[in-house]
N, C-alpha and C. Protein backbone atom coordinates (compact mmCIF):
# COMPACT_ATOMS: atom_id res chain seq x y z
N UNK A 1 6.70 34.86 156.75
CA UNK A 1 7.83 34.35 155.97
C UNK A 1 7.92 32.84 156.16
N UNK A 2 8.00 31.82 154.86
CA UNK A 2 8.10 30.38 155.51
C UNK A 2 9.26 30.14 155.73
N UNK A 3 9.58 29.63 156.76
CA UNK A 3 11.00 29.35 156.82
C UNK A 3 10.92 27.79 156.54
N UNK A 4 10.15 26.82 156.10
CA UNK A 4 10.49 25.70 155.02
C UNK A 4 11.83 25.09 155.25
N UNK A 5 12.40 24.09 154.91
CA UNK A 5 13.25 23.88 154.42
C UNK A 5 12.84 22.76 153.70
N UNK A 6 13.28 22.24 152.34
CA UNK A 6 12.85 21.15 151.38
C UNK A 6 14.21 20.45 151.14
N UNK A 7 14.27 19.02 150.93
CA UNK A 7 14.95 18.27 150.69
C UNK A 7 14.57 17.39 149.51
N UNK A 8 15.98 16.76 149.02
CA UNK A 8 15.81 16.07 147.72
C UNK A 8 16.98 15.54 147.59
N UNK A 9 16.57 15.07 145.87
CA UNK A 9 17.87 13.97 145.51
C UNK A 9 18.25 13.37 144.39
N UNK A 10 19.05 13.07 144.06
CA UNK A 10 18.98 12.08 142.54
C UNK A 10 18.41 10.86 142.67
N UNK A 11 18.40 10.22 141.59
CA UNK A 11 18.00 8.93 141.86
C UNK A 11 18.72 7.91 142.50
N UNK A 12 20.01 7.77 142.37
CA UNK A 12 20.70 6.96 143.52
C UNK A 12 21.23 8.03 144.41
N UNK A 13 20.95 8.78 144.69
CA UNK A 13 20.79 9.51 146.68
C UNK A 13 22.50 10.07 146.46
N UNK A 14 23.09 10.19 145.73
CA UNK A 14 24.57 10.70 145.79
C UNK A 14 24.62 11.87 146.38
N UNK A 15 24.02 12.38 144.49
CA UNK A 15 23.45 14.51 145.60
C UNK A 15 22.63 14.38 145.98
N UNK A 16 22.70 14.99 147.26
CA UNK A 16 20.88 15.53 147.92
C UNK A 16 21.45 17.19 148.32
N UNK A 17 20.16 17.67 148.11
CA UNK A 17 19.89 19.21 148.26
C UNK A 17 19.21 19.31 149.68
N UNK A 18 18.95 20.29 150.63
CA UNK A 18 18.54 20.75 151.84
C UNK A 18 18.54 22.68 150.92
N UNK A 19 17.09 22.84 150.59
CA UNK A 19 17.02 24.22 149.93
C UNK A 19 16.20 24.99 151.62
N UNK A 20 16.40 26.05 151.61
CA UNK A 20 15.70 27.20 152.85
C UNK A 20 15.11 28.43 152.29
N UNK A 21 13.58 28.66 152.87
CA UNK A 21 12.81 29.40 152.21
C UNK A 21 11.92 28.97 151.20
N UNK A 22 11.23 30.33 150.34
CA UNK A 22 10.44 29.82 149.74
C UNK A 22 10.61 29.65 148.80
N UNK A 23 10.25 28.74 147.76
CA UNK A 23 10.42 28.42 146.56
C UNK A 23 10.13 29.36 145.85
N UNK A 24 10.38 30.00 144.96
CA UNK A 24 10.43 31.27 144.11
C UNK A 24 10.33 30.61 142.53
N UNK A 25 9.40 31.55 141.70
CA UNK A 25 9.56 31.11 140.32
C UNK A 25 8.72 29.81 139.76
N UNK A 26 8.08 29.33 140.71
CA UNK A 26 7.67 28.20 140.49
C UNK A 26 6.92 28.07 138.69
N UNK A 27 7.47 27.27 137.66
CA UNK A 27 7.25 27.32 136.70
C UNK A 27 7.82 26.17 136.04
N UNK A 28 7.36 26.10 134.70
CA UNK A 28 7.55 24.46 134.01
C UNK A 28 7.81 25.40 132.12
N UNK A 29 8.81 24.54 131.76
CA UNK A 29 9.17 24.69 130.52
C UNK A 29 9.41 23.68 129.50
N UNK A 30 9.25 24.08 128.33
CA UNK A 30 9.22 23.18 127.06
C UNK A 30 10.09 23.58 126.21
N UNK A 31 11.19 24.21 126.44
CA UNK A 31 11.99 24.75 125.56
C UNK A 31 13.15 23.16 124.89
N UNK A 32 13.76 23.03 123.98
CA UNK A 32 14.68 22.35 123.43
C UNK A 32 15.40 22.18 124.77
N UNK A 33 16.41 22.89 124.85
CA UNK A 33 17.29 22.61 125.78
C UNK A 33 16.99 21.90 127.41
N UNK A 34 15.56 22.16 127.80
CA UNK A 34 14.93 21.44 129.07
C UNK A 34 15.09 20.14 128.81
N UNK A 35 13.92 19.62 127.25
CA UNK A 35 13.61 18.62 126.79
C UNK A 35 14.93 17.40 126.78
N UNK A 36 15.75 17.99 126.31
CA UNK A 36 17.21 17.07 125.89
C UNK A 36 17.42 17.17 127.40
N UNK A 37 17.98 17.95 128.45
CA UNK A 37 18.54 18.05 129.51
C UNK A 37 17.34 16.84 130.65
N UNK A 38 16.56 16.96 130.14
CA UNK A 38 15.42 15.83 131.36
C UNK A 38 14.62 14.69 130.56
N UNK A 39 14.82 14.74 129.24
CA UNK A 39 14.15 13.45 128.34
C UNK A 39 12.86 13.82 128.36
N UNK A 40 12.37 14.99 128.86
CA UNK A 40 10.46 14.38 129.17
C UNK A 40 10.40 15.99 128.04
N UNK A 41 9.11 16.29 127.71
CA UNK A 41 8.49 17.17 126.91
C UNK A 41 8.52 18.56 127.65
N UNK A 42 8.39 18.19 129.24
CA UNK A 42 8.20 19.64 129.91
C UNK A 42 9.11 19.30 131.36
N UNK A 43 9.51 19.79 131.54
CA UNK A 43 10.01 19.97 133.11
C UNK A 43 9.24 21.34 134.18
N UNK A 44 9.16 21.02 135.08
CA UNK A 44 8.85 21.98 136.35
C UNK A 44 9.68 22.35 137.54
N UNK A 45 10.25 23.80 137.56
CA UNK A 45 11.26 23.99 138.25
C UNK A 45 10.39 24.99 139.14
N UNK A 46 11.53 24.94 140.69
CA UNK A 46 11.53 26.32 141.23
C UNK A 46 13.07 26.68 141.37
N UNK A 47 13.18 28.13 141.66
CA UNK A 47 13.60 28.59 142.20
C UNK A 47 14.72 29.26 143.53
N UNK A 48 15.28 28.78 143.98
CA UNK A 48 16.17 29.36 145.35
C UNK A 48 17.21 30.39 145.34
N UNK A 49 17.42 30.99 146.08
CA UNK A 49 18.85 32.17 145.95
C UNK A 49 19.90 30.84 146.36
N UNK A 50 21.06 31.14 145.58
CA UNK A 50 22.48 30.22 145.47
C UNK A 50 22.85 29.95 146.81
N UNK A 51 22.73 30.72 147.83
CA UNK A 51 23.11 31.23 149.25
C UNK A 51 22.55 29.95 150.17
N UNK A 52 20.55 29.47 149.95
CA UNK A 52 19.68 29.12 150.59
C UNK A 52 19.83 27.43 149.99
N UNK A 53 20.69 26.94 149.04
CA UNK A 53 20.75 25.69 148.57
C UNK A 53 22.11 25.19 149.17
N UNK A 54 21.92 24.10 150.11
CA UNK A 54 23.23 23.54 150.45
C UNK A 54 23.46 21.63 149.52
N UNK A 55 24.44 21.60 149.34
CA UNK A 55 24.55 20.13 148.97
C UNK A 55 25.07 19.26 149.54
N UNK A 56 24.00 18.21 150.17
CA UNK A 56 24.56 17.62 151.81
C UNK A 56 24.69 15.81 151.56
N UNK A 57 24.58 15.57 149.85
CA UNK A 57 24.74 14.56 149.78
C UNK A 57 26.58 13.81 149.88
N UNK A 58 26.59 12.27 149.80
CA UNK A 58 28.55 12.05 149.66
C UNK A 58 28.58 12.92 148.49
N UNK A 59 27.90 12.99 147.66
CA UNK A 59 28.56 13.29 146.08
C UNK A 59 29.05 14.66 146.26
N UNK A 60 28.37 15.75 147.32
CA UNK A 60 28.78 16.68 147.16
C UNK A 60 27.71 17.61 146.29
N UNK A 61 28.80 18.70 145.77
CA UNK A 61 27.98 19.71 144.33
C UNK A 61 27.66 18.57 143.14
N UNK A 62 26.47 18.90 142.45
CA UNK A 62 26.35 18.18 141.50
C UNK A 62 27.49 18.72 140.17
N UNK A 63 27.75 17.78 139.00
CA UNK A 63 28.03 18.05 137.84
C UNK A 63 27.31 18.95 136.94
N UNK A 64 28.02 19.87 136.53
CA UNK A 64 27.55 21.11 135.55
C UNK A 64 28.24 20.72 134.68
N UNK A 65 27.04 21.39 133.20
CA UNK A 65 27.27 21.26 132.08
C UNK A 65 26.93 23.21 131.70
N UNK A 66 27.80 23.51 130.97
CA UNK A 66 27.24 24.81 130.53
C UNK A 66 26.66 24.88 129.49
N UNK A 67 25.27 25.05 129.52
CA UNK A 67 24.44 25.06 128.49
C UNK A 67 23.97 26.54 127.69
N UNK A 68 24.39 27.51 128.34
CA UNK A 68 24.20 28.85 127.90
C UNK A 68 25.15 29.73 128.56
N UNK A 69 24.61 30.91 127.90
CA UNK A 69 25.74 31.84 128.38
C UNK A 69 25.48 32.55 129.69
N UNK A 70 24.54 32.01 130.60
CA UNK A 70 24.22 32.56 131.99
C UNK A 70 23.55 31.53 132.72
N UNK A 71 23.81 30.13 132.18
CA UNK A 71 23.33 29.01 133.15
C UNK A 71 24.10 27.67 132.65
N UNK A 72 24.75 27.06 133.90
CA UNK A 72 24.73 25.19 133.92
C UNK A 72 24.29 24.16 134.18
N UNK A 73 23.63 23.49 133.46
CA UNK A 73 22.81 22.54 133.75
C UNK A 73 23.43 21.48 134.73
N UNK A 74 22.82 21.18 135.97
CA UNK A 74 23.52 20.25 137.27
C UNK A 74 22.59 18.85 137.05
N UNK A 75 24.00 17.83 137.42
CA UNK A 75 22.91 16.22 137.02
C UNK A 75 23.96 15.83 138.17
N UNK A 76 23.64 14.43 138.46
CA UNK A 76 24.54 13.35 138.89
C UNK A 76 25.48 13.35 138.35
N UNK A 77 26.62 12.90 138.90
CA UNK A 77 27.92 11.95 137.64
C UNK A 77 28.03 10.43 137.68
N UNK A 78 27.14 10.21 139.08
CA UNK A 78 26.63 8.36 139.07
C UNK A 78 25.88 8.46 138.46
N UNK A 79 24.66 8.27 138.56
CA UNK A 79 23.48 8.42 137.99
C UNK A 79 22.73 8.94 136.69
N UNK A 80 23.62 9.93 136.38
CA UNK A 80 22.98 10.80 135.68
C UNK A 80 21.51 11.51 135.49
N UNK A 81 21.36 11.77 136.69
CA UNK A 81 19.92 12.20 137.06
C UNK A 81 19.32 13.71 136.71
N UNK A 82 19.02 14.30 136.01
CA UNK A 82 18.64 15.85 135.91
C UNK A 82 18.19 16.27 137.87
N UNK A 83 19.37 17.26 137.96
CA UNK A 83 18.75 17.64 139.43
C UNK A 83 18.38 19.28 139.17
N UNK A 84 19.01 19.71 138.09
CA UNK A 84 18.33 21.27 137.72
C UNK A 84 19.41 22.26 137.05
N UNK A 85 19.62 23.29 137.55
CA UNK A 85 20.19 24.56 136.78
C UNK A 85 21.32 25.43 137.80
N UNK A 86 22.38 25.67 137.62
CA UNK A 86 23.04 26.11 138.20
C UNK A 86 23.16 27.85 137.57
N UNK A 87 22.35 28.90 137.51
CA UNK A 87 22.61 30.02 136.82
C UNK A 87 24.04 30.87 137.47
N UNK A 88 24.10 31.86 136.42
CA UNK A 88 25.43 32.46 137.09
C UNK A 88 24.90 33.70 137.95
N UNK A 89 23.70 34.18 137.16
CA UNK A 89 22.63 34.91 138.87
C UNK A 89 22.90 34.16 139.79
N UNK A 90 22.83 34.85 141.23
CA UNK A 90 23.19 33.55 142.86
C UNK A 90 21.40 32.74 142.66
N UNK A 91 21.20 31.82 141.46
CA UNK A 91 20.13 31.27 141.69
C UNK A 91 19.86 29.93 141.33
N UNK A 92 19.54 28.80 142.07
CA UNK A 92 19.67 27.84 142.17
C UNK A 92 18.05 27.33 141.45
N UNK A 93 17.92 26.31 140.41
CA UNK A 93 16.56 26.49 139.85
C UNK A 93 16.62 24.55 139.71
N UNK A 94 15.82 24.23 140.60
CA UNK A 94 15.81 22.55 141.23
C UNK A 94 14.59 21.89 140.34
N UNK A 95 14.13 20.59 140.02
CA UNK A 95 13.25 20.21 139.13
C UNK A 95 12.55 19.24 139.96
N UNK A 96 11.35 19.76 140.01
CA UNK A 96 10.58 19.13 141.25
C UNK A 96 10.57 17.40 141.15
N UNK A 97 11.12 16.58 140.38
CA UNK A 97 11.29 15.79 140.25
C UNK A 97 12.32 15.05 141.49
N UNK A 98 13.30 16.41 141.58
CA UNK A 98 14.24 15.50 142.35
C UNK A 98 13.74 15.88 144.35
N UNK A 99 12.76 16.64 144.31
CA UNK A 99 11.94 16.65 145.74
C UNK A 99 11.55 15.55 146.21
N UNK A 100 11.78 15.97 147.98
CA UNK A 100 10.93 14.51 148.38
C UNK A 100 10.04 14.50 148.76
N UNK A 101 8.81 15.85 148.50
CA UNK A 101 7.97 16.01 148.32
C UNK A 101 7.48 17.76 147.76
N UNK A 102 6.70 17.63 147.23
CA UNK A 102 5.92 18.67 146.54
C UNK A 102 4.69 18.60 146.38
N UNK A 103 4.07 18.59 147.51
CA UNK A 103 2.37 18.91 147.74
C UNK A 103 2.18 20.06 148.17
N UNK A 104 2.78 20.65 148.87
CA UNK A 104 2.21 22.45 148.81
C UNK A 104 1.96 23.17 148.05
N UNK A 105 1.50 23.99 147.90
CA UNK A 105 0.82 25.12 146.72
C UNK A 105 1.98 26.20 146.65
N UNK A 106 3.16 25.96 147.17
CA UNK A 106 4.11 26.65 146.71
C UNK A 106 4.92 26.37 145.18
N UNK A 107 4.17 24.96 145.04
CA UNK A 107 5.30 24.64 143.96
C UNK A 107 4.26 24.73 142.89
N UNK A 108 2.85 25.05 142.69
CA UNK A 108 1.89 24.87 141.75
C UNK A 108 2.63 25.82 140.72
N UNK A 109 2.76 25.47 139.22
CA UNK A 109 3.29 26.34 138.62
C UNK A 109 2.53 27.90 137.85
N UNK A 110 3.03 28.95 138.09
CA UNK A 110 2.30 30.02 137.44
C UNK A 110 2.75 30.82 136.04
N UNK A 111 3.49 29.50 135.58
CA UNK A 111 3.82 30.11 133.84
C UNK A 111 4.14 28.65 133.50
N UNK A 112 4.36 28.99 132.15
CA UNK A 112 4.84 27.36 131.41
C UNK A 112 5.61 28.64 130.14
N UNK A 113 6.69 28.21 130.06
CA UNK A 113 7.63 28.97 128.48
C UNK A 113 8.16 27.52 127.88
N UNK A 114 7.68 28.15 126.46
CA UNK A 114 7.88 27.32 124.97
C UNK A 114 6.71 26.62 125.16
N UNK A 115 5.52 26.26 125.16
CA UNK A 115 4.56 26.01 124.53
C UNK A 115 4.85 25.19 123.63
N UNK A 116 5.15 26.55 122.80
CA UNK A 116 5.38 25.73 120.89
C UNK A 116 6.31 24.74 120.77
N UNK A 117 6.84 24.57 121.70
CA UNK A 117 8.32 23.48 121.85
C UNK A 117 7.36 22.09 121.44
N UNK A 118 6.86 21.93 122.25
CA UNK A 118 5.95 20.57 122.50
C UNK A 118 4.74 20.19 121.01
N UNK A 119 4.73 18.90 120.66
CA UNK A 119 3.55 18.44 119.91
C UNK A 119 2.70 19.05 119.86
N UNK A 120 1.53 18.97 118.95
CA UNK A 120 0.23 19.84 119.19
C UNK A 120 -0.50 18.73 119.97
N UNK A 121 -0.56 17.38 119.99
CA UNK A 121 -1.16 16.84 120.89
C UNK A 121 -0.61 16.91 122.48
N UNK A 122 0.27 17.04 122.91
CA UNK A 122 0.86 17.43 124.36
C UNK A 122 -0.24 18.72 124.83
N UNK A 123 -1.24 18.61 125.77
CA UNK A 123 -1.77 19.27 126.76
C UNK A 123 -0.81 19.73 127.84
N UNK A 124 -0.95 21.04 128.04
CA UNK A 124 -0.34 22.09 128.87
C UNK A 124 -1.01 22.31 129.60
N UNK A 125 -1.66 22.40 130.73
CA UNK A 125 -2.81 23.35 131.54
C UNK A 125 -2.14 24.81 131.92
């Protein structure tokens, strides 16, 4: 079992995350709603149970936006930084962007959803 723990952050350091365990889900999406929510074509998320994510920055919990009917999208309210997904499952879904590192092969992604979202010139591997 890894007992891990990963840390992260926005871009001006307000929220920072301290997640425990293993990253779960590891995967990247192209859907509309990613795209607008992070500006880029694809984002890459993992995973955590709600329980295993603490928020140990001053800012506290990040800002939610409810973007569907079983998830809120969490950013900065300085910054406005995409830090990830707040679902109403106990599951916390972080965007490897805001890690302060992601070189293990835990975070390699093993799906990509919406495809078709993206240009036909945008390469997916």
């Amino acid at each position: 079992m890894n007992k891990q723990n990963y840390s992260g952050s926005c871009l001006c350091g307000n929220i920072k995350f301290l997640a425990k365990g293993k990253p779960q889900n590891p995967h990247t999406c192209s859907c509309k709603m990613c795209q607008c929510h992070s500006g880029a074509l694809t984002v890459s998320w993992v995973e955590f149970p709600s329980a295993s994510v603490e928020w140990i920055g001053e800012g506290g919990t990040p800002e939610t936006y409810r973007s569907s009917d079983f998830s809120s999208r969490a950013f900065c309210s300085k910054c406005g930084s995409t830090i990830g997904a707040i679902d109403d499952d106990p599951v916390v879904a972080l965007v490897l962007g805001c890690f302060d590192s992601v070189k293990g092969e835990e975070f390699i992604h093993t799906k990509h959803s919406y495809k078709g979202s993206c240009p036909k010139w945008w390469k997916i591997s």
